[in-house]
Protein backbone atom coordinates (compact mmCIF):
# COMPACT_ATOMS: atom_id res chain seq x y z
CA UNK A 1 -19.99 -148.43 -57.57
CA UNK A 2 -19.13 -148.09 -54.06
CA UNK A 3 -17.30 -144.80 -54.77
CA UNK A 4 -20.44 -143.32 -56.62
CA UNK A 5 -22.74 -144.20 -53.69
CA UNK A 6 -20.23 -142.91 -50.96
CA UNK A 7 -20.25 -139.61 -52.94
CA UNK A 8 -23.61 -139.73 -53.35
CA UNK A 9 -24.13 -139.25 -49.59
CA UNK A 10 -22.14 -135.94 -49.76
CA UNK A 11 -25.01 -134.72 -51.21
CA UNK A 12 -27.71 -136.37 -49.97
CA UNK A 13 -26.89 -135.90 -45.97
CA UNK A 14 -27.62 -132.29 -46.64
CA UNK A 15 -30.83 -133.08 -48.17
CA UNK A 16 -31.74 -134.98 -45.14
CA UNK A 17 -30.80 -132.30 -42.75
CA UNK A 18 -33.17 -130.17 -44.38
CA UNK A 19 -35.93 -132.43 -44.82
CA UNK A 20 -38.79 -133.11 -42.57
CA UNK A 21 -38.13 -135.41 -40.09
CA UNK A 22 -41.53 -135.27 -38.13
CA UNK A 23 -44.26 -133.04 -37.78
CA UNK A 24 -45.75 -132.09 -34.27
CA UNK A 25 -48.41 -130.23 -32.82
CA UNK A 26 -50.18 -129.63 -29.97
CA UNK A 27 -54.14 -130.82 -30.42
CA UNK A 28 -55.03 -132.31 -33.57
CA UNK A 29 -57.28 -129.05 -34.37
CA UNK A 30 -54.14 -127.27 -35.17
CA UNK A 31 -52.06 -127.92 -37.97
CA UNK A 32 -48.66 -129.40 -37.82
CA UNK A 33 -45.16 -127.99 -37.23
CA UNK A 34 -42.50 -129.28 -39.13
CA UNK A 35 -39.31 -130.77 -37.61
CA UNK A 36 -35.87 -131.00 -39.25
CA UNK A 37 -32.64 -131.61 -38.03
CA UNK A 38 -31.18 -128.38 -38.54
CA UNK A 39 -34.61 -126.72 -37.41
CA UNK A 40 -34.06 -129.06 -34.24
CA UNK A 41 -30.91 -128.58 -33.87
CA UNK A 42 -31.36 -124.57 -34.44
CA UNK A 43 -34.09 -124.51 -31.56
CA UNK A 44 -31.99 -126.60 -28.87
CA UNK A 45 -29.39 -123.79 -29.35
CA UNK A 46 -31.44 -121.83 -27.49
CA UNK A 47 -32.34 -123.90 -24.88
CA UNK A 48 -29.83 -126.48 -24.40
CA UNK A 49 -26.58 -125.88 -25.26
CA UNK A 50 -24.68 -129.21 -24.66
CA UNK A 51 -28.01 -131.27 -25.93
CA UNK A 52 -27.37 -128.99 -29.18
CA UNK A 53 -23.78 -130.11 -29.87
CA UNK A 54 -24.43 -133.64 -29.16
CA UNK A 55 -26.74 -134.09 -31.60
CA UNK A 56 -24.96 -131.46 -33.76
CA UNK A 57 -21.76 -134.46 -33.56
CA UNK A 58 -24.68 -137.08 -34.17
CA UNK A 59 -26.48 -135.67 -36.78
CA UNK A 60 -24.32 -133.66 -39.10
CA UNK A 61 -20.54 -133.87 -38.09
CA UNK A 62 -20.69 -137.74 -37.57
CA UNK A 63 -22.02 -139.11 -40.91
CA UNK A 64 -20.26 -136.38 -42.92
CA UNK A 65 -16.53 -137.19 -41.27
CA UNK A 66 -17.61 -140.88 -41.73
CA UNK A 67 -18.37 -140.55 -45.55
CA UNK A 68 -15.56 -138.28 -46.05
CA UNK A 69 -13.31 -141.03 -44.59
CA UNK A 70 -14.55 -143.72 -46.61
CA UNK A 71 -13.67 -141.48 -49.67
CA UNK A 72 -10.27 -140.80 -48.90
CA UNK A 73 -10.07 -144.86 -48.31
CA UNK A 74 -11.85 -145.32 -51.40
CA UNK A 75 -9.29 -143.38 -53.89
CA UNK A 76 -6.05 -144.77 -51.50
CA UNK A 77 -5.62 -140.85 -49.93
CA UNK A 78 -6.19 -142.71 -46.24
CA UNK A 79 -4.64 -146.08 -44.94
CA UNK A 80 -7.38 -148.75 -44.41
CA UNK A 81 -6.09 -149.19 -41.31
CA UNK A 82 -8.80 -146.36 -40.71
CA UNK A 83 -11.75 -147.94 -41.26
CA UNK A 84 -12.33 -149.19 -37.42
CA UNK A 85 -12.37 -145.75 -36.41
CA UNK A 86 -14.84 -144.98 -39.21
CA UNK A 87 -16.96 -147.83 -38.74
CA UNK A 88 -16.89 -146.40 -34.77
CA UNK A 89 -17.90 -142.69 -36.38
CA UNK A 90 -20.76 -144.23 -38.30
CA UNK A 91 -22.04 -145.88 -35.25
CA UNK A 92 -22.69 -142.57 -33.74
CA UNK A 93 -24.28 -141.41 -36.29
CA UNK A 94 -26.51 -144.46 -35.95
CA UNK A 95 -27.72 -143.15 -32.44
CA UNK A 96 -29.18 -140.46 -33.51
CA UNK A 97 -31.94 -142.03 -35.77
CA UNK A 98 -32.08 -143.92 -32.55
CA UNK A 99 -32.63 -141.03 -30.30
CA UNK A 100 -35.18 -139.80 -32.88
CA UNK A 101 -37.59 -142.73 -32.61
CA UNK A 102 -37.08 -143.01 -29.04
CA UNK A 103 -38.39 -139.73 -28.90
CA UNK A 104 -41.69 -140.21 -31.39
CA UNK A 105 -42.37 -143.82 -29.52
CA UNK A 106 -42.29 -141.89 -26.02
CA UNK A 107 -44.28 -138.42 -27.54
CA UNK A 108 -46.77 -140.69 -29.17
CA UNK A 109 -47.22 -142.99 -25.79
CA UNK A 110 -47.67 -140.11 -23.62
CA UNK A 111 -50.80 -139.04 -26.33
CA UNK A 112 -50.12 -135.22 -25.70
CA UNK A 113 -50.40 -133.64 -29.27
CA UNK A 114 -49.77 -135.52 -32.62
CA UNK A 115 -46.70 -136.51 -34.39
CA UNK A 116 -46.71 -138.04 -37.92
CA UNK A 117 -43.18 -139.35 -39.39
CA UNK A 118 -42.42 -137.74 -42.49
CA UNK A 119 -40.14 -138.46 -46.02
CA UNK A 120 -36.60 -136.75 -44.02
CA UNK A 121 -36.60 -139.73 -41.70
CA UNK A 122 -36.77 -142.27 -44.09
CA UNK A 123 -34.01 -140.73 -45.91
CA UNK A 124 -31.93 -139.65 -42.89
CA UNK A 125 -32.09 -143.33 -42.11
CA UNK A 126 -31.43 -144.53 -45.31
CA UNK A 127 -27.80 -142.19 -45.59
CA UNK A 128 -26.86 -143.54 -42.38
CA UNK A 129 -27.94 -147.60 -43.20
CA UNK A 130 -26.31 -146.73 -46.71
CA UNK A 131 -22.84 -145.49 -45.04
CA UNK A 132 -22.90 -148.44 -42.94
CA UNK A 133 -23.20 -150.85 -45.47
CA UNK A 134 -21.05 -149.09 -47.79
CA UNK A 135 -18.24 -148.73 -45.16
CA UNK A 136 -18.73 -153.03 -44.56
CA UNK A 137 -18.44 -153.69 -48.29
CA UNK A 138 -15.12 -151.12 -48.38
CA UNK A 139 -13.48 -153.39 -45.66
CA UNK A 140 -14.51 -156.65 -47.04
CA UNK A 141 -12.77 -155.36 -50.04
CA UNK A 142 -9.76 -153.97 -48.18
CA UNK A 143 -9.30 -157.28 -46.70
């Protein structure tokens, strides 16, 4: 079962990327802008380079490696003597839901514009809570 949800995230990380993480806009006239990480990640490109990769490590390089990792544990193609390094990986990938909410608590305190959470964050958040509990059971059962 563990296996099956591991590889389960290989598909649904993508999904997340390309789901709606927020939606924004300026004054509540105007309709709403929607946010993704790979449509964030596209725009900071542009404007901040170094911002860009760490969230491109964060976001989509992070969890991926992680759940890649666990796999290769998983069918015996990596030593478990891995899995603190992983569990490390996952972590970052942990910061970034962080550095998402962060962001909506301070956009939403300042009261410039509107932002409404949408369905990608909950699932974003889910992978990543999924990975980490998947990675605990995998070294509970290692051990």
């Amino acid at each position: 079962m563990l296996r099956a949800l591991n590889l389960s995230l290989l598909v649904l990380y993508p999904i997340a990327w390309t789901a709606p993480l927020l939606r924004a806009g300026v004054l509540p006239l105007f309709g709403l802008t929607e946010i993704s990480v790979l449509s964030g990640v596209r725009s900071l490109w542009a404007s901040d380079i170094f911002l860009a990769l760490v969230v491109t490590v964060f976001a989509l390089f992070a969890p991926y490696v992680k759940t890649i990792g666990l796999a290769l544990v998983q069918f015996e193609r990596l030593s478990p003597r891995a899995l603190p390094a992983l569990g490390i990986i996952g972590k970052l990938a942990m910061a970034d839901v962080f550095l998402i909410a962060l962001y909506i608590t301070v956009a939403k305190g300042i009261g410039i514009g509107r932002i409404e959470v949408a369905w990608g964050l909950y699932l974003f958040t889910g992978c990543i809570l999924m990975s980490l509990w998947i990675h605990w059971r995998t070294q509970q059962s290692q051990g």
